[in-house]
N, C-alpha and C. Protein backbone atom coordinates (compact mmCIF):
# COMPACT_ATOMS: atom_id res chain seq x y z
N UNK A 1 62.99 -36.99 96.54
CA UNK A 1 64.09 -37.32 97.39
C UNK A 1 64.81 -38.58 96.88
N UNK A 2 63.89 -39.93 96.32
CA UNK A 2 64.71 -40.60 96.04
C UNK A 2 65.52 -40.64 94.77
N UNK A 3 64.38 -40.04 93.96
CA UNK A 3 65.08 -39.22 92.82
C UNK A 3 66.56 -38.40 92.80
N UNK A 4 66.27 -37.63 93.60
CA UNK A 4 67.52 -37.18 93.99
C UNK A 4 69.61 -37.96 94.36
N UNK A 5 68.77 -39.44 94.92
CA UNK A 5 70.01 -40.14 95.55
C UNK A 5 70.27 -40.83 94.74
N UNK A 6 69.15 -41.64 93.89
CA UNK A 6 69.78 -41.94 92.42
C UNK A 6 70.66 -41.25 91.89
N UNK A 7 70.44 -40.15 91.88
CA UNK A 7 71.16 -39.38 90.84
C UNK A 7 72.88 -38.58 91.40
N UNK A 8 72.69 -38.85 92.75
CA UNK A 8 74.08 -39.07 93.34
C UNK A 8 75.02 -39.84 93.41
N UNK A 9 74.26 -41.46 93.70
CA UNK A 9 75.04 -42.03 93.27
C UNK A 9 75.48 -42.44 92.15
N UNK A 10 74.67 -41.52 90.60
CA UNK A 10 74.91 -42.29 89.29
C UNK A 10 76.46 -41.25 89.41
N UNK A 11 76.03 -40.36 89.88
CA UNK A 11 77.30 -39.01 89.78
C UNK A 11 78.53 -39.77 90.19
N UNK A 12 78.38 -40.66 91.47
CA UNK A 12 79.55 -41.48 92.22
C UNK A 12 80.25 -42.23 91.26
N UNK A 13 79.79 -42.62 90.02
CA UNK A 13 79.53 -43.61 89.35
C UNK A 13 78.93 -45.07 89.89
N UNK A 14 77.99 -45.07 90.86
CA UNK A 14 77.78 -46.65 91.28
C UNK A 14 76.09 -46.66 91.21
N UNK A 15 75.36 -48.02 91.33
CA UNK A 15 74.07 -48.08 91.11
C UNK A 15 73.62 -47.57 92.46
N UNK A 16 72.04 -47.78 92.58
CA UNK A 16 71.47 -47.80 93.86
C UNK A 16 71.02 -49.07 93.65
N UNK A 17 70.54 -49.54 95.06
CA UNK A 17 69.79 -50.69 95.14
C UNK A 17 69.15 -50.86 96.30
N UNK A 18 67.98 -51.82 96.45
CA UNK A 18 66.85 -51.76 97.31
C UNK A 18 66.49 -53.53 97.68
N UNK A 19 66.11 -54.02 98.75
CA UNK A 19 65.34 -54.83 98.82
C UNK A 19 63.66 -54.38 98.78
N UNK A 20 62.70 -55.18 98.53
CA UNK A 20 61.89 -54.95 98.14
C UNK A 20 60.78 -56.01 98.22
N UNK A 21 59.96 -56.19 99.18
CA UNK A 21 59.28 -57.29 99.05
C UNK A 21 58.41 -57.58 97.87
N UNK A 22 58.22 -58.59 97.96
CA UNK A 22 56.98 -58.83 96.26
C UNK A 22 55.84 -58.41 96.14
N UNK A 23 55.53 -58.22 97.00
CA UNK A 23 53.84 -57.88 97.25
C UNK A 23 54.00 -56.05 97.95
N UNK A 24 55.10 -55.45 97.60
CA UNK A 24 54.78 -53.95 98.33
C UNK A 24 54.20 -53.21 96.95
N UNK A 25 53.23 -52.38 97.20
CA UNK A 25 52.80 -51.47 96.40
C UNK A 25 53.75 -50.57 96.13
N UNK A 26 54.94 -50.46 96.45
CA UNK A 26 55.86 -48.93 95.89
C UNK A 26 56.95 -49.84 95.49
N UNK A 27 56.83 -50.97 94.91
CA UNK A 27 57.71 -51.61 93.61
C UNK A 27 57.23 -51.12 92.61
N UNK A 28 56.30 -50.71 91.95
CA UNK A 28 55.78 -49.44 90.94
C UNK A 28 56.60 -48.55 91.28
N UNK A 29 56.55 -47.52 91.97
CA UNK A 29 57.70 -46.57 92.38
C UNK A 29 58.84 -47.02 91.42
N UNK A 30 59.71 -48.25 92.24
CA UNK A 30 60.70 -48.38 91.90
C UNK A 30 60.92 -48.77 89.77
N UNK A 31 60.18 -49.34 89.40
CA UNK A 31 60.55 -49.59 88.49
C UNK A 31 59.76 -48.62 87.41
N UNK A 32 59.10 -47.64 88.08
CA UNK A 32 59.07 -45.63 87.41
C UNK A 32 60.45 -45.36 87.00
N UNK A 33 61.02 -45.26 88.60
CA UNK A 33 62.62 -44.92 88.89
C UNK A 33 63.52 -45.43 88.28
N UNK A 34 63.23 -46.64 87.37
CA UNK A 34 64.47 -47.39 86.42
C UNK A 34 64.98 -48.68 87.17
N UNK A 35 64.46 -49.00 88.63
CA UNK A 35 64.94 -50.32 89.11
C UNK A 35 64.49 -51.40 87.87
N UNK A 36 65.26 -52.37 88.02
CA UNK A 36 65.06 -53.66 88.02
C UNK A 36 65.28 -54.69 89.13
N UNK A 37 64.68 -55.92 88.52
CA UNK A 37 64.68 -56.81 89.97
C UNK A 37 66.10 -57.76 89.35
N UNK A 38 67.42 -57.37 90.20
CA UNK A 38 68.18 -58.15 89.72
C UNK A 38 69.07 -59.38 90.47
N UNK A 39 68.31 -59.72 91.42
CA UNK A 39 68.19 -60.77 92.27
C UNK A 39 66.74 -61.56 92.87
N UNK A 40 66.57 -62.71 92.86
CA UNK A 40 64.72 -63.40 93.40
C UNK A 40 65.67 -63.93 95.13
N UNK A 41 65.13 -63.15 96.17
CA UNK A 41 65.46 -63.67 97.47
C UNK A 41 64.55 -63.92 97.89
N UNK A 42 63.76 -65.06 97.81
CA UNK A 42 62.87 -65.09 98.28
C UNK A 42 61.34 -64.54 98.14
N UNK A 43 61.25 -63.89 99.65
CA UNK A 43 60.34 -62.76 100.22
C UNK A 43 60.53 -61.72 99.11
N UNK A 44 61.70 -61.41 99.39
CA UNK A 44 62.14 -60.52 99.27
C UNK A 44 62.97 -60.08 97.08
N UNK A 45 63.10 -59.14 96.47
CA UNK A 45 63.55 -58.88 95.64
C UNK A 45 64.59 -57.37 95.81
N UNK A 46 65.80 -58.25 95.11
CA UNK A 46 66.80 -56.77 95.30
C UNK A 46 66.43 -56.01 93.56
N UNK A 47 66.58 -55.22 93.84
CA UNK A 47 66.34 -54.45 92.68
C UNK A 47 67.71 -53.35 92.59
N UNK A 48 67.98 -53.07 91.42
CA UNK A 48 68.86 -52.13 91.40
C UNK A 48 68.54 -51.25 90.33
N UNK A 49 69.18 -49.83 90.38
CA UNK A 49 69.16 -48.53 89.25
C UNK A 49 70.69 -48.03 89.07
N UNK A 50 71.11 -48.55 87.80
CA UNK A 50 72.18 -48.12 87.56
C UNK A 50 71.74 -47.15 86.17
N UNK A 51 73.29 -46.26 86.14
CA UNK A 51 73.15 -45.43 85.22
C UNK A 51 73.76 -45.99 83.70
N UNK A 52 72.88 -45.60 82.22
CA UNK A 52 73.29 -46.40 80.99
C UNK A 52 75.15 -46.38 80.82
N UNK A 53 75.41 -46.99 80.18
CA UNK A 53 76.78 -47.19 79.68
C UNK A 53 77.23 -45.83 79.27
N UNK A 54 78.29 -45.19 79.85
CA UNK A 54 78.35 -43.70 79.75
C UNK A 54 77.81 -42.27 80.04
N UNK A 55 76.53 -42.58 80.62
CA UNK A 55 76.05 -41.82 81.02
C UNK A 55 76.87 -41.07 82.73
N UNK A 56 76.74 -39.31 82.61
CA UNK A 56 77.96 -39.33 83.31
C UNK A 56 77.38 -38.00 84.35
N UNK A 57 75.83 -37.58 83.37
CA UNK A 57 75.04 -36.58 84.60
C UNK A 57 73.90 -36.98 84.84
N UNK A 58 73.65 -36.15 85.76
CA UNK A 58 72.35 -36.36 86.72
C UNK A 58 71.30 -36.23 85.35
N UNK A 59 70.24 -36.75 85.91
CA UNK A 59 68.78 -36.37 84.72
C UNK A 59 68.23 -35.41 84.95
């Protein structure tokens, strides 16, 4: 499923993104999925999955 919304919004052309605390066990998940952590808030980490430079379909 989340697989899936990634790949909708890469279609939209825009990233996804997540907050993410530091200590959750399904930040693995996310960075399977291609997140990175591209903000330190704290508690908290935003992470985002954007699609490569040109890339223009789903995976």
């Amino acid at each position: 499923m989340l697989r899936d919304l990634i790949d909708e919004a890469w279609l939209a052309g825009k990233s996804a993104s997540i907050h993410v605390e530091k200590n959750n066990p399904a930040r693995r998940l996310y960075l399977e999925l291609g997140f990175v952590v591209v903000e330190d808030k704290g508690v908290y980490d935003l992470m985002a999955c954007a699609p490569a430079a040109g890339e223009v379909t789903a995976r």
